[in-house]
N, C-alpha and C. Protein backbone atom coordinates (compact mmCIF):
# COMPACT_ATOMS: atom_id res chain seq x y z
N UNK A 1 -22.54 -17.59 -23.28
CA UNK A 1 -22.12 -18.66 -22.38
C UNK A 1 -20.86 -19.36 -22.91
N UNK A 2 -20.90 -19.31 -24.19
CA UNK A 2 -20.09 -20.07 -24.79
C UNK A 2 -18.57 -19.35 -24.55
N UNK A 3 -18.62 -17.79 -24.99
CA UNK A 3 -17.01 -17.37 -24.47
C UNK A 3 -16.87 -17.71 -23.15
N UNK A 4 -17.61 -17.48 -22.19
CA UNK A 4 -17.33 -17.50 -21.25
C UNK A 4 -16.86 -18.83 -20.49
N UNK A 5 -16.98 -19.87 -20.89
CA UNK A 5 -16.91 -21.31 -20.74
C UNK A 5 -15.42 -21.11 -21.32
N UNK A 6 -14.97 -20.40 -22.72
CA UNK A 6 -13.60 -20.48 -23.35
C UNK A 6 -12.32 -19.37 -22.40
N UNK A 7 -13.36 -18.23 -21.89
CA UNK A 7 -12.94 -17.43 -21.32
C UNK A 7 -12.51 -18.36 -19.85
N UNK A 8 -12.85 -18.74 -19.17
CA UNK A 8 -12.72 -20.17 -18.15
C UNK A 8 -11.64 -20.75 -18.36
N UNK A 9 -11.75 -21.86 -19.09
CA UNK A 9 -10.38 -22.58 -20.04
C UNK A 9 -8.91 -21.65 -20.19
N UNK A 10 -9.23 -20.80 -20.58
CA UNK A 10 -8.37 -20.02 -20.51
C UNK A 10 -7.30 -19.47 -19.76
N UNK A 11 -8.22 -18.80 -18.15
CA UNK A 11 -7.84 -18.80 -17.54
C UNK A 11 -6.89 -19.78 -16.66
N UNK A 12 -7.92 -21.24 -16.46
CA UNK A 12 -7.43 -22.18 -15.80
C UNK A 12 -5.96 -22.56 -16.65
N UNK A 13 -6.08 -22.40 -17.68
CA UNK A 13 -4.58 -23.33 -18.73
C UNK A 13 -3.52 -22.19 -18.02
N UNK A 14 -3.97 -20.72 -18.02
CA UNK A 14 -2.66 -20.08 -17.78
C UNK A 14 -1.91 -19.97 -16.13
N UNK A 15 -3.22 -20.57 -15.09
CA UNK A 15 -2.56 -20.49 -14.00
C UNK A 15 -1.89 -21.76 -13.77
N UNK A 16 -2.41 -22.87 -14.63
CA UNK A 16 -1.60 -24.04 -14.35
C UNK A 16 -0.29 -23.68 -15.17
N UNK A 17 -0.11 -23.14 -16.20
CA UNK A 17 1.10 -22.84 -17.02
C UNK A 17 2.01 -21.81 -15.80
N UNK A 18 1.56 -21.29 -14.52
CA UNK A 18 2.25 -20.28 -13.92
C UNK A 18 2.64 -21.23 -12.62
N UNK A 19 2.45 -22.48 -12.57
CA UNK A 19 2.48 -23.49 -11.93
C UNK A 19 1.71 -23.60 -10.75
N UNK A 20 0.41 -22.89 -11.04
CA UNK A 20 -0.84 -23.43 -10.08
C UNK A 20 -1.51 -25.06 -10.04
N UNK A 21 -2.33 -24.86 -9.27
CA UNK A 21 -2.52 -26.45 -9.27
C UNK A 21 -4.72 -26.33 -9.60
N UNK A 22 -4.90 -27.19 -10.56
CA UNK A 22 -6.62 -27.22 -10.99
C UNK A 22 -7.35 -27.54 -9.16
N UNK A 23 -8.40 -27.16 -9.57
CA UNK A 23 -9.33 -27.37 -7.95
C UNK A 23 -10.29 -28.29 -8.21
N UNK A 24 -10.44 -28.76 -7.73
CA UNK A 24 -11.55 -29.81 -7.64
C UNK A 24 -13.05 -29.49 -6.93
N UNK A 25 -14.21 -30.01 -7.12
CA UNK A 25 -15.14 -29.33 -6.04
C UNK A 25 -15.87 -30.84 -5.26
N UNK A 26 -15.46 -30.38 -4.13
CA UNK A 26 -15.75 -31.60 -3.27
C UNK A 26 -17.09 -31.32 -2.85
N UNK A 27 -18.41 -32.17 -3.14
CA UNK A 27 -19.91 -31.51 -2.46
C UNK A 27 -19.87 -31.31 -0.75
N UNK A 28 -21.00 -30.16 -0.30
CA UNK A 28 -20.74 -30.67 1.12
C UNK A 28 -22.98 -31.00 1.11
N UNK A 29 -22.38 -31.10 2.87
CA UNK A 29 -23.96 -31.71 3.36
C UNK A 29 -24.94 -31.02 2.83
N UNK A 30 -25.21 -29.52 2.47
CA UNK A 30 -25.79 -28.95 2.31
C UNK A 30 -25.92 -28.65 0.60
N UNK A 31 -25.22 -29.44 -0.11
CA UNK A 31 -25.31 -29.31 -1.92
C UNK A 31 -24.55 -28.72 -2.18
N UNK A 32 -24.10 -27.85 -1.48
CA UNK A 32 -23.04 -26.70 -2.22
C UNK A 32 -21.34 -26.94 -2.51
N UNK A 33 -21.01 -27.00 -3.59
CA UNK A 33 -19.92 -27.16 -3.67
C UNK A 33 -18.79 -26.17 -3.53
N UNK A 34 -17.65 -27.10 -2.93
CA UNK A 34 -16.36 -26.28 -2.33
C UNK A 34 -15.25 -26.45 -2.88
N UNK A 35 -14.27 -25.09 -3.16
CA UNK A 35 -13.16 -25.37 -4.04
C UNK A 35 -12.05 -26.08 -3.21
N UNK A 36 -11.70 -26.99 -3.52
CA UNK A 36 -10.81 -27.57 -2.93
C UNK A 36 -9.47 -27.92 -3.53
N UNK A 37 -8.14 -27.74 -3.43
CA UNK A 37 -7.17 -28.36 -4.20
C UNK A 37 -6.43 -29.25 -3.51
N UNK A 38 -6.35 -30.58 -4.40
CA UNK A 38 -5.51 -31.71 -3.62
C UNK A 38 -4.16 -31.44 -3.11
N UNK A 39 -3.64 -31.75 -2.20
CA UNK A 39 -2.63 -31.75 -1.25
C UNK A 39 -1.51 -30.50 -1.31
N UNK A 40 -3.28 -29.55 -0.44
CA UNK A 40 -2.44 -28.42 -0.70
C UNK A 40 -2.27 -27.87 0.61
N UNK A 41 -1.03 -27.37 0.86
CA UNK A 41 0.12 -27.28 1.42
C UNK A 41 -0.25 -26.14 2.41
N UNK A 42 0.44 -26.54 3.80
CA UNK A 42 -0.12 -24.85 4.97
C UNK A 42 0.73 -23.62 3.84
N UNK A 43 0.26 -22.64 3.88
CA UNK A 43 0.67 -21.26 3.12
C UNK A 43 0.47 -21.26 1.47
N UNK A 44 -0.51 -22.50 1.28
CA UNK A 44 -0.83 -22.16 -0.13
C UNK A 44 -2.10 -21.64 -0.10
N UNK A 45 -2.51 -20.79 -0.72
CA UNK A 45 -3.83 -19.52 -0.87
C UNK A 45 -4.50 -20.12 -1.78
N UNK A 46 -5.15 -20.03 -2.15
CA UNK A 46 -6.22 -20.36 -3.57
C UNK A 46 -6.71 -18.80 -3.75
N UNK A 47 -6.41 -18.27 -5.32
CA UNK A 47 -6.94 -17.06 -6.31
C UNK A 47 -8.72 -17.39 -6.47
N UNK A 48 -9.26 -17.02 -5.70
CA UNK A 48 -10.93 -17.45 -5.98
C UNK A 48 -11.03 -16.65 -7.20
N UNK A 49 -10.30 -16.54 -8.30
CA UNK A 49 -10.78 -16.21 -10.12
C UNK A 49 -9.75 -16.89 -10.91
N UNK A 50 -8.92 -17.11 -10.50
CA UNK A 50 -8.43 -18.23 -11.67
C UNK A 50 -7.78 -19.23 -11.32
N UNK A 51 -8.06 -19.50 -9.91
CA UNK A 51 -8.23 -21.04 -9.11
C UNK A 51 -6.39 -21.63 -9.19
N UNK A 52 -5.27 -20.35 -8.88
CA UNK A 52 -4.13 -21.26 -9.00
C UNK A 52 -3.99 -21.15 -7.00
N UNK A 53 -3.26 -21.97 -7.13
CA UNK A 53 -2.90 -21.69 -5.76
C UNK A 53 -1.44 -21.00 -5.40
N UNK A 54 -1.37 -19.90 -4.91
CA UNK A 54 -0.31 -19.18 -4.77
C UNK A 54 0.71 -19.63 -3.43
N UNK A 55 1.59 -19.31 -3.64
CA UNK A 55 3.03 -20.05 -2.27
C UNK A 55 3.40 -18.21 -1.83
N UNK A 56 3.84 -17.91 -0.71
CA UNK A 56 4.76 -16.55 -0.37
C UNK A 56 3.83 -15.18 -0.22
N UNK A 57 2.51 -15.71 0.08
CA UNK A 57 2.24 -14.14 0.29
C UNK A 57 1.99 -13.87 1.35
N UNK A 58 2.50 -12.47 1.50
CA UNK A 58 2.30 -11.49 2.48
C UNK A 58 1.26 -10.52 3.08
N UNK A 59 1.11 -10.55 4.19
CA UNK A 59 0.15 -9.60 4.08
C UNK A 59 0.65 -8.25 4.04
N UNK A 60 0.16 -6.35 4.15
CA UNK A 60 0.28 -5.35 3.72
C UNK A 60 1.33 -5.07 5.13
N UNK A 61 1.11 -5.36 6.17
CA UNK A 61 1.94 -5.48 7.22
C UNK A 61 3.07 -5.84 7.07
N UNK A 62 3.43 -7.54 6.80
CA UNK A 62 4.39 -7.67 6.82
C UNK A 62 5.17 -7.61 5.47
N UNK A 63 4.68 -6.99 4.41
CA UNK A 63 5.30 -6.40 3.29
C UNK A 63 6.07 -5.31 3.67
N UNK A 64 4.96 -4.27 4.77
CA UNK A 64 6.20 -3.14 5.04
C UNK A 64 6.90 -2.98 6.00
N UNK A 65 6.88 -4.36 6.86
CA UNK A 65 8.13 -4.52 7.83
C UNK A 65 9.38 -4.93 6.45
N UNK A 66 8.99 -6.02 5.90
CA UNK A 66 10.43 -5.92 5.05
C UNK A 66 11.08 -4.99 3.75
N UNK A 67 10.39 -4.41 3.75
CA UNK A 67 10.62 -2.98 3.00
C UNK A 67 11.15 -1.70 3.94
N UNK A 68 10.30 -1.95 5.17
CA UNK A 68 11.47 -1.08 5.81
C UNK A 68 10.26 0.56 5.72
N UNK A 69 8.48 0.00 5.33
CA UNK A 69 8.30 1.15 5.24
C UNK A 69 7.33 1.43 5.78
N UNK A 70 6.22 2.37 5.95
CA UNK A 70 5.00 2.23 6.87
C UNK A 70 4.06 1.42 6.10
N UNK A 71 2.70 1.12 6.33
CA UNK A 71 1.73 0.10 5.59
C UNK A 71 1.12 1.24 4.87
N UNK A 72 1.00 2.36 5.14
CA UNK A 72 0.24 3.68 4.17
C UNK A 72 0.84 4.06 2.97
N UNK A 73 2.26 3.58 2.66
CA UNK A 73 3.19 3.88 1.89
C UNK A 73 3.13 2.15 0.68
N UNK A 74 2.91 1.18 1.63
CA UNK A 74 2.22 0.42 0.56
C UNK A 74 1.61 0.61 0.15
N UNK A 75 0.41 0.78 0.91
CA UNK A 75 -0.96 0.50 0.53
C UNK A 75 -1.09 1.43 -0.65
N UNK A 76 -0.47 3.17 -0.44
CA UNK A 76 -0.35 3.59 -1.78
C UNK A 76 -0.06 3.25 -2.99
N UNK A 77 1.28 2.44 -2.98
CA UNK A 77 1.68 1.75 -3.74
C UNK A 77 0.74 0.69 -4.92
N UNK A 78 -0.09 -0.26 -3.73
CA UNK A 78 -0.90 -1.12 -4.26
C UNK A 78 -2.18 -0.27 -5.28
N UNK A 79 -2.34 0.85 -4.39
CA UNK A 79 -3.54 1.41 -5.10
C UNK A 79 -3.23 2.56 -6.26
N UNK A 80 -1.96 2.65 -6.35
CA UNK A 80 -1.15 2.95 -7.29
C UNK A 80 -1.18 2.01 -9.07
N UNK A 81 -0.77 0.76 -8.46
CA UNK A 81 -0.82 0.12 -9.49
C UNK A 81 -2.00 -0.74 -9.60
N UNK A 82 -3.18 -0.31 -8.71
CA UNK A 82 -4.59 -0.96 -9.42
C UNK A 82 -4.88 -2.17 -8.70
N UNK A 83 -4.02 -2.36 -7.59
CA UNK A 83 -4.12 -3.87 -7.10
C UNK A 83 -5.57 -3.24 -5.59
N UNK A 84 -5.49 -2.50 -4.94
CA UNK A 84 -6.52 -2.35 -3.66
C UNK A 84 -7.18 -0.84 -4.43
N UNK A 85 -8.09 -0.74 -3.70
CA UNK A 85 -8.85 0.45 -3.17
C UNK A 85 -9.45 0.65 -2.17
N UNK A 86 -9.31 2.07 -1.18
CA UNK A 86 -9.38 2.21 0.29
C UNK A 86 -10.89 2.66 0.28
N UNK A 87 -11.62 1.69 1.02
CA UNK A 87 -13.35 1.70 1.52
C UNK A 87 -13.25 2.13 2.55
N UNK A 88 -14.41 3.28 2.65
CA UNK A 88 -14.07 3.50 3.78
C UNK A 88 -15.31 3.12 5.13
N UNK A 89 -14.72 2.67 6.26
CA UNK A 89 -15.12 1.99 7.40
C UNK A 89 -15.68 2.30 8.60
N UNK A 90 -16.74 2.27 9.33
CA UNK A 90 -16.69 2.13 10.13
C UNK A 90 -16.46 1.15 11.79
N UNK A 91 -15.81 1.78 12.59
CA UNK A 91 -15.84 0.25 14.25
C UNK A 91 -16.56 1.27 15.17
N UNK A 92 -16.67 0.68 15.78
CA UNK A 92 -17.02 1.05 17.41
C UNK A 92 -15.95 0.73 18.28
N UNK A 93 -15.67 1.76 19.04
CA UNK A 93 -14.53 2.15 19.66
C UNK A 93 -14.74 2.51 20.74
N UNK A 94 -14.44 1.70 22.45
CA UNK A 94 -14.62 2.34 23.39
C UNK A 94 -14.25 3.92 23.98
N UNK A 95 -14.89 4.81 24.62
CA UNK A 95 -14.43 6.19 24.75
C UNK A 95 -12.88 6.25 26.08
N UNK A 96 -12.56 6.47 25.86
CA UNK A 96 -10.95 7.13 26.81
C UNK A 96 -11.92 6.92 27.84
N UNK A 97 -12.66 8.58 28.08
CA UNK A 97 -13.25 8.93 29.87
C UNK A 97 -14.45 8.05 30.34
N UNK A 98 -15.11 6.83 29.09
CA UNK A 98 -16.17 6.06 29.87
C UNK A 98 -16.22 4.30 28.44
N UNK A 99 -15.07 3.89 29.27
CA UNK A 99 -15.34 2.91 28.04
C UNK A 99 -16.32 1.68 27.95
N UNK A 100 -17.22 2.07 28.68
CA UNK A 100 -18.38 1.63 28.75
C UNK A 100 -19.25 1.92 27.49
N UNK A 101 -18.86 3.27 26.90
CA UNK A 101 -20.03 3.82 25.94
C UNK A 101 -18.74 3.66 25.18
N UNK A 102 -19.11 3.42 23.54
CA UNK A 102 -18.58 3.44 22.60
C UNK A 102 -19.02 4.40 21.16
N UNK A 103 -17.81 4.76 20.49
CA UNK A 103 -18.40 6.08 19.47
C UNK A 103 -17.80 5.25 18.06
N UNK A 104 -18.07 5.83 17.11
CA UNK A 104 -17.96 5.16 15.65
C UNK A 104 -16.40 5.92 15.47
N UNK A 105 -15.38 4.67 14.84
CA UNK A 105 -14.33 5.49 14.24
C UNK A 105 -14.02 5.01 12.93
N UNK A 106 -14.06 6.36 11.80
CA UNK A 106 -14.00 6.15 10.34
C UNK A 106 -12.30 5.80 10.48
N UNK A 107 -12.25 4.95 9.12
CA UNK A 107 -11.01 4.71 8.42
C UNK A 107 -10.83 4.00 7.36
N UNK A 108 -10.55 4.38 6.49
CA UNK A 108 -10.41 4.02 5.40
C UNK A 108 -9.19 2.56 5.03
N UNK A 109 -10.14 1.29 4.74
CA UNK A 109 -9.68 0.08 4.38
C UNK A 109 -8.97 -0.53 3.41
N UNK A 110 -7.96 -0.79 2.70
CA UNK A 110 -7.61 -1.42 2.14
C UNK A 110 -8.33 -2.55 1.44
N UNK A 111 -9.15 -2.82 0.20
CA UNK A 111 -9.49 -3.65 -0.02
C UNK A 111 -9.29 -4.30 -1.64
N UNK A 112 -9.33 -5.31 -2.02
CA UNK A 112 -8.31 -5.75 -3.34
C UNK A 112 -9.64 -5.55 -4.37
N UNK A 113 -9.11 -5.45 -5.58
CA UNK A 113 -9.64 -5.07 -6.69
C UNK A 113 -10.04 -5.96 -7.62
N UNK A 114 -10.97 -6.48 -8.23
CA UNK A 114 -10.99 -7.44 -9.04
C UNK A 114 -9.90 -7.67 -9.92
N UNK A 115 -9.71 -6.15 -10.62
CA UNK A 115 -8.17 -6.33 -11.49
C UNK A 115 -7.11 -7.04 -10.94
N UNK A 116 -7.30 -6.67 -9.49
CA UNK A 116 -5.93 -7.10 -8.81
C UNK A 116 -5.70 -8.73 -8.61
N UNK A 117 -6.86 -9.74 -8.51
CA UNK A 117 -7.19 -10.62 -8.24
C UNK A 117 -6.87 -11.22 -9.26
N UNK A 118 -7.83 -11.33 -10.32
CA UNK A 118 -7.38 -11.32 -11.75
C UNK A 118 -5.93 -11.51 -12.30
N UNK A 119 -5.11 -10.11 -12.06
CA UNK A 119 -3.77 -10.18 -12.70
C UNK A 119 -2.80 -10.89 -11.40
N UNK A 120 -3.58 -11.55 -10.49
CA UNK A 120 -2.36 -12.43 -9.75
C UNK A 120 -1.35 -11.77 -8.75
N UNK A 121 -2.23 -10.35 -8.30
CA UNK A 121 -1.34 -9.30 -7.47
C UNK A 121 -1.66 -9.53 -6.30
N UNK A 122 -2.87 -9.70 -6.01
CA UNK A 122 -3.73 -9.60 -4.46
C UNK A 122 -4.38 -10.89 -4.29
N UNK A 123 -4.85 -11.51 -2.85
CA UNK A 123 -5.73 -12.30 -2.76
C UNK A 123 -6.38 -11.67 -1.20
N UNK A 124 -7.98 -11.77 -1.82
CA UNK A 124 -8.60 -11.52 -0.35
C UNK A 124 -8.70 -12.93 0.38
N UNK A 125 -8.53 -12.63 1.68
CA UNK A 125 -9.44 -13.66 2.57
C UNK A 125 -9.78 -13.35 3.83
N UNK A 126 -11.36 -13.84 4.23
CA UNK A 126 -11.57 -13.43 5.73
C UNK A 126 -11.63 -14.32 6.60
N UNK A 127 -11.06 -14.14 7.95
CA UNK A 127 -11.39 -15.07 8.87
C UNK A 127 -11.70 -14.61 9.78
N UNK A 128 -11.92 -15.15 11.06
CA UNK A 128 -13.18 -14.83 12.27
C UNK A 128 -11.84 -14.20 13.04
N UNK A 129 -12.57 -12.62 13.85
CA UNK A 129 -11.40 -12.57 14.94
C UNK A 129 -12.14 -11.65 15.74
N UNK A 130 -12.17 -12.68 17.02
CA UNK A 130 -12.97 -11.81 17.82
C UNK A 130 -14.39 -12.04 17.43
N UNK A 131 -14.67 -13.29 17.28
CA UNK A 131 -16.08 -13.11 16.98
C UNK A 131 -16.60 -12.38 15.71
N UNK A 132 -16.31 -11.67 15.36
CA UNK A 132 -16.52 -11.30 13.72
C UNK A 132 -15.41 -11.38 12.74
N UNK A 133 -16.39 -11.10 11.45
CA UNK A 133 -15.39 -11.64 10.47
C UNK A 133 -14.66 -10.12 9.82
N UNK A 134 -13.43 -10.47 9.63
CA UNK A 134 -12.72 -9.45 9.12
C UNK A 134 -12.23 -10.13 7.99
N UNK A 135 -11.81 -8.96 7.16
CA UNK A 135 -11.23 -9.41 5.54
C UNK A 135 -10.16 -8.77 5.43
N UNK A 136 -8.69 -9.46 5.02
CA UNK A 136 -7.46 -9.50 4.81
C UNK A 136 -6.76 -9.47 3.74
N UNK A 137 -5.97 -8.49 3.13
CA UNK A 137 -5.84 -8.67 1.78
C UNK A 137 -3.97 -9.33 2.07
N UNK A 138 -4.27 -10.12 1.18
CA UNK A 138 -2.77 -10.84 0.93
C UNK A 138 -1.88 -10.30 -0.26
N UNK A 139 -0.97 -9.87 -0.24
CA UNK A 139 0.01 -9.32 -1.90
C UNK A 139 0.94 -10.72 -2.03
N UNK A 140 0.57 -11.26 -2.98
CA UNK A 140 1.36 -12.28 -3.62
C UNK A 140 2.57 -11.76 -4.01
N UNK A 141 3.55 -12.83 -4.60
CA UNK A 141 5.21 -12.72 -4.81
C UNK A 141 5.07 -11.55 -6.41
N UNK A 142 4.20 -11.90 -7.07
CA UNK A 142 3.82 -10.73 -8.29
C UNK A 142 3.62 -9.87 -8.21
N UNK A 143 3.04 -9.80 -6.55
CA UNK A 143 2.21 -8.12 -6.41
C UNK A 143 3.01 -7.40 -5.66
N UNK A 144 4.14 -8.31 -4.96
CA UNK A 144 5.26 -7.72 -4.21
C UNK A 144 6.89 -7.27 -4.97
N UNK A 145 7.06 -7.57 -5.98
CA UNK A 145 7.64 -7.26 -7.03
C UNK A 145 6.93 -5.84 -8.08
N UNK A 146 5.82 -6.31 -7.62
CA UNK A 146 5.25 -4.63 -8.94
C UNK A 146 5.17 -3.74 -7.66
N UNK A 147 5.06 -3.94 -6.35
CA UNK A 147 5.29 -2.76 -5.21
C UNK A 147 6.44 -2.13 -5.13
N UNK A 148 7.35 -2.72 -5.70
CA UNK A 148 8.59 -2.86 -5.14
C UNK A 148 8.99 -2.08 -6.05
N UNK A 149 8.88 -2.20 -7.74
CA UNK A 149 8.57 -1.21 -8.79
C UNK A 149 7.88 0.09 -9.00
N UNK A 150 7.34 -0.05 -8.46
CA UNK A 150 6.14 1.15 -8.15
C UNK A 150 6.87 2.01 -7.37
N UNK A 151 7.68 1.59 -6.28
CA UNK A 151 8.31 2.34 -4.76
C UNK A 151 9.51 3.02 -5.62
N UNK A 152 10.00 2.33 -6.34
CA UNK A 152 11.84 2.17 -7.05
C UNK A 152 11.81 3.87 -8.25
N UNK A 153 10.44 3.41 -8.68
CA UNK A 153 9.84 4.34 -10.05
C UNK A 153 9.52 5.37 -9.73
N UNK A 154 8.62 5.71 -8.34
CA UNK A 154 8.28 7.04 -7.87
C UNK A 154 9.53 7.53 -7.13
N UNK A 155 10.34 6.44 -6.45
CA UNK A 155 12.12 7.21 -5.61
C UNK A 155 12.61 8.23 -7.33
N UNK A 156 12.63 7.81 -8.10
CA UNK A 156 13.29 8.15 -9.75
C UNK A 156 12.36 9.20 -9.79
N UNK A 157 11.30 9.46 -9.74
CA UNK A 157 10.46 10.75 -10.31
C UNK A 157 10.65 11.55 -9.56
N UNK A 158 10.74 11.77 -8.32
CA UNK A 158 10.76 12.47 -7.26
C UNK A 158 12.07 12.59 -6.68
N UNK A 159 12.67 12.13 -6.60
CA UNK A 159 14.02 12.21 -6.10
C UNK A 159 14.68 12.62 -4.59
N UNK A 160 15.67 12.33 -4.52
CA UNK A 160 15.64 12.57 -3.22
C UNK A 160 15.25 14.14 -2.35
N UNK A 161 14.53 14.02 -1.17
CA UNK A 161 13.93 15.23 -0.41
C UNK A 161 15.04 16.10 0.04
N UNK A 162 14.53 17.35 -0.48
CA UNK A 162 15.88 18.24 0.10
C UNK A 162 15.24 18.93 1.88
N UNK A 163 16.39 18.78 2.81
CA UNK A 163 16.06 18.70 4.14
C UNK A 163 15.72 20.41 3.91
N UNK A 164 14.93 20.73 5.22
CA UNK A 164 14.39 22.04 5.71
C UNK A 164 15.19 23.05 5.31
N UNK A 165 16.67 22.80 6.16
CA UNK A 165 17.36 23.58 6.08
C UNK A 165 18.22 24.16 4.95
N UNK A 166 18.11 23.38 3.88
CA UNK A 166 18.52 23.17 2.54
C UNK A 166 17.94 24.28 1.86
N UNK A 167 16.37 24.11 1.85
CA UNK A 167 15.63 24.46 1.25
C UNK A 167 15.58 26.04 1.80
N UNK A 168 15.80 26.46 3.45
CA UNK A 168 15.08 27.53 3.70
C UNK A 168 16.73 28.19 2.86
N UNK A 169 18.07 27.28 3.24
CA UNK A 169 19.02 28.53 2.69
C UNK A 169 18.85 28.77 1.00
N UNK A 170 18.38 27.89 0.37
CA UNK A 170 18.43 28.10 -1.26
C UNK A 170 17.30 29.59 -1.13
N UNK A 171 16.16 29.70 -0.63
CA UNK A 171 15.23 30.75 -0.28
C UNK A 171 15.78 31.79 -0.09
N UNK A 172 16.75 31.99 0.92
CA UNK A 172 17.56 32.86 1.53
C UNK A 172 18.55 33.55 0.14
N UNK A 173 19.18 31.97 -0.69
CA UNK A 173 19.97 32.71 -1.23
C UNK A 173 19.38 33.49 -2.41
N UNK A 174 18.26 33.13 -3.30
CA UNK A 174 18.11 34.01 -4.25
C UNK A 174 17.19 35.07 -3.72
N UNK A 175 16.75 35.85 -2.85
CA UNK A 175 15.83 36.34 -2.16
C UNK A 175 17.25 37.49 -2.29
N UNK A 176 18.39 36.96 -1.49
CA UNK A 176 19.26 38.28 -1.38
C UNK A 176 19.64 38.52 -2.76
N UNK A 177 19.92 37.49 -4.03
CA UNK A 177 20.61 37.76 -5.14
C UNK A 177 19.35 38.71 -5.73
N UNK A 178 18.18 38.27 -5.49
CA UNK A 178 17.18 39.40 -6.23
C UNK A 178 17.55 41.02 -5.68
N UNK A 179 18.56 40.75 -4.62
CA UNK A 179 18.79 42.55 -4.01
C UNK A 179 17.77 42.67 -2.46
N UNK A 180 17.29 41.58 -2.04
CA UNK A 180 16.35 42.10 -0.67
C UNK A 180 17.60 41.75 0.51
N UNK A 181 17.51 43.02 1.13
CA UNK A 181 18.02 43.17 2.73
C UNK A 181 17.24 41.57 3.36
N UNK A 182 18.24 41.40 4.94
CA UNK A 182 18.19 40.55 5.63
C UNK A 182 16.77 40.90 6.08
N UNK A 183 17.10 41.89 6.25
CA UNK A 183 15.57 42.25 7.14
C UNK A 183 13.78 42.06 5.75
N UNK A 184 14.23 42.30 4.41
CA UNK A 184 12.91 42.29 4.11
C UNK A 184 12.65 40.57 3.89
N UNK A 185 13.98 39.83 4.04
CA UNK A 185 13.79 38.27 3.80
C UNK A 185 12.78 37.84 4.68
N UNK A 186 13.00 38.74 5.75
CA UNK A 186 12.34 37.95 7.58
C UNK A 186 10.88 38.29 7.15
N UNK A 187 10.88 39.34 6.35
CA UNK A 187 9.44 40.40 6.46
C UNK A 187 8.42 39.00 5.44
N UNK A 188 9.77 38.79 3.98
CA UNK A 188 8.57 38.01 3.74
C UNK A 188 8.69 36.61 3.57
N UNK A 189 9.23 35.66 4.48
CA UNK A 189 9.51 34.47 4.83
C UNK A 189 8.97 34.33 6.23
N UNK A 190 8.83 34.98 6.98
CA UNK A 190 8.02 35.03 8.21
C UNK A 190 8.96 34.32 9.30
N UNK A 191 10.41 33.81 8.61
CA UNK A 191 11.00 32.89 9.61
C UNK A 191 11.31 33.79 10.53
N UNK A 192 11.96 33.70 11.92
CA UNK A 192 13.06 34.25 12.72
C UNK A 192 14.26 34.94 12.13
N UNK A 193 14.03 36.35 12.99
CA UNK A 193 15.57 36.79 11.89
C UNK A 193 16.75 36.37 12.83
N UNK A 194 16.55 35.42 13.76
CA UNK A 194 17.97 34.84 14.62
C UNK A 194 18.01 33.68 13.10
N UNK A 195 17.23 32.98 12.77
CA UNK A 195 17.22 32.02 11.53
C UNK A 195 17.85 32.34 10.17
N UNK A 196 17.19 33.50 9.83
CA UNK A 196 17.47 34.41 9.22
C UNK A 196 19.33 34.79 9.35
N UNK A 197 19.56 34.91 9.73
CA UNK A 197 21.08 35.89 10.33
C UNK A 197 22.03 34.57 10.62
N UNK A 198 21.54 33.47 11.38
CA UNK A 198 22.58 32.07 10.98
C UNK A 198 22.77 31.66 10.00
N UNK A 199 21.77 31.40 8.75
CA UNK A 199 21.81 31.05 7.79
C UNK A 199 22.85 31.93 6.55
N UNK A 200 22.34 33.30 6.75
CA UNK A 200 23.81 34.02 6.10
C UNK A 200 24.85 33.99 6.59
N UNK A 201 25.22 34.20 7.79
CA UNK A 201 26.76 33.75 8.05
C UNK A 201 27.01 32.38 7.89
N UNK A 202 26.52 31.36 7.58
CA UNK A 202 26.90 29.83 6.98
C UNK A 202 26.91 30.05 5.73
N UNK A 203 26.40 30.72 4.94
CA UNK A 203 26.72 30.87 3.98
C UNK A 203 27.51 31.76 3.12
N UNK A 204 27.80 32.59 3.91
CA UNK A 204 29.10 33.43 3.57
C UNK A 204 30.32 32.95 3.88
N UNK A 205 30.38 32.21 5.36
CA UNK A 205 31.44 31.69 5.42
C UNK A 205 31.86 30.71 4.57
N UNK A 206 30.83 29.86 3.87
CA UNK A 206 31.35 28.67 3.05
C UNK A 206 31.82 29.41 1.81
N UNK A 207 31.30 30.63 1.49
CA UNK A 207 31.84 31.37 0.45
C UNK A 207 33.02 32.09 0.85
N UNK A 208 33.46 31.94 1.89
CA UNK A 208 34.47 32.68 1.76
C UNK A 208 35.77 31.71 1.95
């Protein structure tokens, strides 16, 4: 009990040192106490594990409108560096030809990680929509900076994609330098030998 009380302290000193604000617990009617932080501000979040209150986060949406990228390409990202992991879900989904009757559709959720919570990357929260409750993961200004790293680090490992056509003429070209006719390229590339037969005259002509 005792680390854990120091383990506490701890925490709380470093989110106020990251310029969070301490919570207070205001009782309600029912005994139970609620975290509350004084005069805190529309778009400040509260970290339900180390009680700072965070300013600027985004949700996975509008992270990859301003990145410019799809939300699957975050979300990798996040679960990349340990911040989500994808649960997977079921809804009920009206049918196209009778949407009267409804069928189950799987998909796999986005949901934040204790680590992630913890190191100040993610914050969950749910609110009512539609009558039930759904849960929302938020990427804080920390967790949108290590995405952003994560995206920057895998562009560097991988490098840029070489287009179709790139790729089928590099195929083309050592296929003939090994000595194979036009015709056994088609035989074992399966492409079109009209494909086949453009691609060498573009490339002879640039050689010539």
């Amino acid at each position: 009990m005792a680390d854990f009380a120091a383990w506490i302290a701890a925490q709380r000193e470093a989110a106020i040192a990251r310029g969070g604000k301490p919570l207070t617990f205001v009782p309600s009617d029912d005994g139970r106490g609620f975290p509350y932080a004084a005069r805190r501000k529309r778009g400040e979040i509260i970290n339900p594990l180390t009680g700072e209150v965070v300013t600027g986060c985004l949700t996975i949406s509008k992270l990859s409108d301003q990145l410019g990228l799809s939300s699957q390409k975050v979300t990798d990202a996040l679960d990349k560096i340990g911040a989500v992991v994808r649960v997977l879900t079921t809804k009920e989904v009206p049918m196209i030809c009778a949407p009267e009757v409804t069928k189950p559709r799987y998909e796999r959720v986005p949901q934040a990680t204790r680590e992630g919570v913890e190191d100040g990357l993610v914050i969950p929260i749910t609110f009512d929509h539609g009558g039930r409750k759904t849960q929302c993961v938020l990427v804080t200004p920390e967790g949108q900076a290590a995405v952003r790293a994560a995206l920057t680090e895998q562009m560097k490992t991988k490098g840029p994609k070489p287009r179709k056509v790139e790729t089928k003429t590099q195929v083309i070209r050592e296929l003939l330098a090994a000595g194979h006719s036009q015709a056994a390229v088609v035989r074992q590339t399966g492409w079109p030998k009209q494909t086949v037969s453009r691609l060498v005259k573009t490339m002879e002509s640039r050689a010539g």
